[in-house]
C-alpha atoms as a PDB file:
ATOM      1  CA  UNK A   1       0.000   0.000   0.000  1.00  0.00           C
ATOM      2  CA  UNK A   2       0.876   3.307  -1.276  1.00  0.00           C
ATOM      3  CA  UNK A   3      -0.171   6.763   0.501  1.00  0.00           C
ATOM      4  CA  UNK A   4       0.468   9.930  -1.237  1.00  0.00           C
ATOM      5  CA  UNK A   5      -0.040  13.024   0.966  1.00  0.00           C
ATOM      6  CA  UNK A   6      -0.064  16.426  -0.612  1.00  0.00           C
ATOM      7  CA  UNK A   7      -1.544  20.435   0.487  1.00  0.00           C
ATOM      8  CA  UNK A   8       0.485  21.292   3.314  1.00  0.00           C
ATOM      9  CA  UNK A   9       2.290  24.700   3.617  1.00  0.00           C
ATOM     10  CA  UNK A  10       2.783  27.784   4.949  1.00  0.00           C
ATOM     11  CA  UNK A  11      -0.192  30.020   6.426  1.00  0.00           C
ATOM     12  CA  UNK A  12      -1.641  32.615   8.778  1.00  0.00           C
ATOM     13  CA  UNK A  13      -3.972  32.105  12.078  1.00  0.00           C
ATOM     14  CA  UNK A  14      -6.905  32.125  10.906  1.00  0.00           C
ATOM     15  CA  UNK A  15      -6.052  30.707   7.946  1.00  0.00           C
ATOM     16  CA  UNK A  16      -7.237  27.440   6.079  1.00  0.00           C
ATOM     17  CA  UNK A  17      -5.416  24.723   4.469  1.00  0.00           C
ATOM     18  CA  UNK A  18      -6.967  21.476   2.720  1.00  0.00           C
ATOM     19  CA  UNK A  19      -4.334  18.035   2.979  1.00  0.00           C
ATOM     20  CA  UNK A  20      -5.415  15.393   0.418  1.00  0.00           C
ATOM     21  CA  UNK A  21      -3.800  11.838   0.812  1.00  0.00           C
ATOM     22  CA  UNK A  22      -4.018   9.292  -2.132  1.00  0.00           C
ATOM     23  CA  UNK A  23      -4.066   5.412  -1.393  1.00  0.00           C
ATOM     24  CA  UNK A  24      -3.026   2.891  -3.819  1.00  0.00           C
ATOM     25  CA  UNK A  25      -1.852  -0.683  -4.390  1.00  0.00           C
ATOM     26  CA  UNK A  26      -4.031  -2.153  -1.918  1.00  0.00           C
ATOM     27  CA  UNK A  27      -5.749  -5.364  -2.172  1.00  0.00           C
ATOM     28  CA  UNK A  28      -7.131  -5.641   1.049  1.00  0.00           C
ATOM     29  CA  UNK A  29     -10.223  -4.125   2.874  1.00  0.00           C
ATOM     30  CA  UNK A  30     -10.055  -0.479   3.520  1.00  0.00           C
ATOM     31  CA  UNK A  31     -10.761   0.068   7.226  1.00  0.00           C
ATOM     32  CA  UNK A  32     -10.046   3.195   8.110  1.00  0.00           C
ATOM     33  CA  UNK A  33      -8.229   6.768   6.919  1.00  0.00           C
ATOM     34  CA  UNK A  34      -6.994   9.280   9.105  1.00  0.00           C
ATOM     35  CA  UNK A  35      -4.521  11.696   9.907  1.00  0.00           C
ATOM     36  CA  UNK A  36      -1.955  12.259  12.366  1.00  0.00           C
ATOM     37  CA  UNK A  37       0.313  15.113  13.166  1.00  0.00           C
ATOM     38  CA  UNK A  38       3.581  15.386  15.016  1.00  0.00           C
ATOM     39  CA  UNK A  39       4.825  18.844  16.248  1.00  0.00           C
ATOM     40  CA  UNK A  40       8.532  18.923  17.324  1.00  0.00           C
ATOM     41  CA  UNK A  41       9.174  17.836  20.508  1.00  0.00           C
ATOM     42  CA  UNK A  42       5.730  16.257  21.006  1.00  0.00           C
ATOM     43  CA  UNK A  43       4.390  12.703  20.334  1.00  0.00           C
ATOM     44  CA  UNK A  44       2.723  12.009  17.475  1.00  0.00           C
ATOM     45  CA  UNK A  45      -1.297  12.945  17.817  1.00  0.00           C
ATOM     46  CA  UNK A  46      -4.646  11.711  16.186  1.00  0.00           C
ATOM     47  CA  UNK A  47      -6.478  13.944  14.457  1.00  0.00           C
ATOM     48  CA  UNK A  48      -9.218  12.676  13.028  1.00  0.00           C
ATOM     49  CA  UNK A  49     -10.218   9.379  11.388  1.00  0.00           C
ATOM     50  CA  UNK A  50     -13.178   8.751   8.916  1.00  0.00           C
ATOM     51  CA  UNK A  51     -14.254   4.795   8.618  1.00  0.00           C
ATOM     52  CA  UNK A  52     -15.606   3.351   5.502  1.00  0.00           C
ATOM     53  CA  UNK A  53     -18.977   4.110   6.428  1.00  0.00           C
ATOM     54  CA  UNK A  54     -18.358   7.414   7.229  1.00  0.00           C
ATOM     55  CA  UNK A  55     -18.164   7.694  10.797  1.00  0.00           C
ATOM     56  CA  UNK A  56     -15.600  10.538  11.983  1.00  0.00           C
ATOM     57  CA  UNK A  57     -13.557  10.903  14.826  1.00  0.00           C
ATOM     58  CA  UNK A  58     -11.666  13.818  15.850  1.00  0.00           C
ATOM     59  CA  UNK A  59      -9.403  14.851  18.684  1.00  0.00           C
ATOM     60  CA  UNK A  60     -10.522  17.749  20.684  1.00  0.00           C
ATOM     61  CA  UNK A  61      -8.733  20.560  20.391  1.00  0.00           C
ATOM     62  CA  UNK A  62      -9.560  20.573  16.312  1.00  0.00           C
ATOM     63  CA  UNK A  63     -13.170  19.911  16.809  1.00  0.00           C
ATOM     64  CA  UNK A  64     -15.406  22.392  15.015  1.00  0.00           C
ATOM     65  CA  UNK A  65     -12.295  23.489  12.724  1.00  0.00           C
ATOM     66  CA  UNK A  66     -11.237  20.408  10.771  1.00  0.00           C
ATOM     67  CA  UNK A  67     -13.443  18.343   8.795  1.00  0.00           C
ATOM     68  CA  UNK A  68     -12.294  14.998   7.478  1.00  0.00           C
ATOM     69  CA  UNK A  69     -14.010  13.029   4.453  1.00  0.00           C
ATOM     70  CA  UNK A  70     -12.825  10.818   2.414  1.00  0.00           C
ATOM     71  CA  UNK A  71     -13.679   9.293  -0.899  1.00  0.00           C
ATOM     72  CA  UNK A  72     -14.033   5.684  -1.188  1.00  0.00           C
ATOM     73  CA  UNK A  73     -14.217   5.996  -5.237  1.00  0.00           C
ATOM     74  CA  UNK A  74     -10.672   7.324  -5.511  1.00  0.00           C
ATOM     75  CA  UNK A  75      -9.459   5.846  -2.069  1.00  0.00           C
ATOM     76  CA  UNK A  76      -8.719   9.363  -1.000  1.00  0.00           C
ATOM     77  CA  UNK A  77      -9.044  11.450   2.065  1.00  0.00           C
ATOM     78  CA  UNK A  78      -9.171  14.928   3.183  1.00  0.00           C
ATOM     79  CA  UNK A  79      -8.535  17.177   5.778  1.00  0.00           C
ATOM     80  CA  UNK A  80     -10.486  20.414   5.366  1.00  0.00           C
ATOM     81  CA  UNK A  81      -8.630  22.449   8.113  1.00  0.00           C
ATOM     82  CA  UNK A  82     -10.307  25.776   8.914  1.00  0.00           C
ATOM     83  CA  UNK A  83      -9.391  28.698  11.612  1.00  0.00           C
ATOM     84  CA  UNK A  84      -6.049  27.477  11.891  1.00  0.00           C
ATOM     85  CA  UNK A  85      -3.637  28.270  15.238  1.00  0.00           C
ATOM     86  CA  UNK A  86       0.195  28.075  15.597  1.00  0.00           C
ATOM     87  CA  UNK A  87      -0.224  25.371  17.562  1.00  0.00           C
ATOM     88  CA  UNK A  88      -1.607  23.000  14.720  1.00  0.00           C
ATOM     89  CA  UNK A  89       1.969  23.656  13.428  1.00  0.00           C
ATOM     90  CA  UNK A  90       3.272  20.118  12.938  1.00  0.00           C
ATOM     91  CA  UNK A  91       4.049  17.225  10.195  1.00  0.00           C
ATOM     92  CA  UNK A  92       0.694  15.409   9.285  1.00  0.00           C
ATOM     93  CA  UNK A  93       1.047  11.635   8.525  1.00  0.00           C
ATOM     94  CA  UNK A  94      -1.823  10.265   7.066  1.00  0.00           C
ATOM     95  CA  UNK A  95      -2.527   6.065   7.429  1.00  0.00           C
ATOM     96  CA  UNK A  96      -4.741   3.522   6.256  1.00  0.00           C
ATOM     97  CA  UNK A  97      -5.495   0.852   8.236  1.00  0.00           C
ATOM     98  CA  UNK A  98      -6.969  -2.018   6.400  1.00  0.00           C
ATOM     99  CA  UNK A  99      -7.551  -5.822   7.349  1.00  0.00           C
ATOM    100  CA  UNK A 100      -5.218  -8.124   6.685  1.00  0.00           C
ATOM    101  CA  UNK A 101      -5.088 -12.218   6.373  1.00  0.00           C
ATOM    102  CA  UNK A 102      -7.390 -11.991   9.495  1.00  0.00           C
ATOM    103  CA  UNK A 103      -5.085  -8.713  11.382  1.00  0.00           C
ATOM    104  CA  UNK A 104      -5.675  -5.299  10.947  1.00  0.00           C
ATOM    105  CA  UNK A 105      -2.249  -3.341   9.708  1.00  0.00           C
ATOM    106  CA  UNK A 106      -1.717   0.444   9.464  1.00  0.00           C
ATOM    107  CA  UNK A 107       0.085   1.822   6.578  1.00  0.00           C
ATOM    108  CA  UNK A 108       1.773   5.466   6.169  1.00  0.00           C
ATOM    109  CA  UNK A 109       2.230   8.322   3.999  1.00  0.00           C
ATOM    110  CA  UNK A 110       5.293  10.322   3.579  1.00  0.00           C
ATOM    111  CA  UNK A 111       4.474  13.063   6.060  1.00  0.00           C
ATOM    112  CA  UNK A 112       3.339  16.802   4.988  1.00  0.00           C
ATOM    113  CA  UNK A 113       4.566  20.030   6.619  1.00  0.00           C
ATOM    114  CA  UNK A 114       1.576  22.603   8.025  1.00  0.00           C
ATOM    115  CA  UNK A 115       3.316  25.937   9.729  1.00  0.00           C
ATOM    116  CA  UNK A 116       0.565  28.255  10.779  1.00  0.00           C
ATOM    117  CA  UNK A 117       2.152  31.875  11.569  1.00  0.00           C
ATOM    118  CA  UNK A 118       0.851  34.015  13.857  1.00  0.00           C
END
């Protein structure tokens, strides 16, 4: 499995950015797509997850900013990220967590770099 994550960059508080991350070469049921983030000197952090029937979870403190979807057509997901703070400065990992000969197995994407100025 392949994961191809693209949008991050440079922006303002207050600011929006949208992260796309492309899945490919999978044969095996799609579980679950998400996104996690690492800021420097912090452990890496869920962010929000969308399952294959849609259901969404997100971590608090980007409740009522971000919006995850994903579509299952194009085994892509997104990360709408609205009203954006210095502190959701980090590297965002998207995964894919699929099931697997009976196990479930994450896979990863390269990692995308959000800075959010103030």
């Amino acid at each position: 499995v392949q994961l191809q994550a693209s949008g991050g960059g440079l922006v303002q508080a207050g600011g929006s950015l949208r992260l796309s991350c492309a899945a490919s070469g999978s044969i095996f049921e799609s579980i679950n797509m998400g996104w996690y983030r690492q800021a420097p000197g912090k452990e890496r952090e869920l962010v929000a997850s969308v399952t294959t029937g849609g259901s969404t979870n997100y971590a608090d403190s980007v409740k009522g900013r971000f919006i995850i979807s994903r579509d299952s057509a194009k085994n892509t997901v997104y990360l709408q990220m609205n009203s954006l703070k210095p502190e959701d400065t980090a590297v965002y990992y998207c995964y894919e967590e699929v099931f697997k000969y009976g196990d479930y197995e994450s896979y990863w994407g390269q990692g995308t770099e959000v800075t959010v100025s103030s």
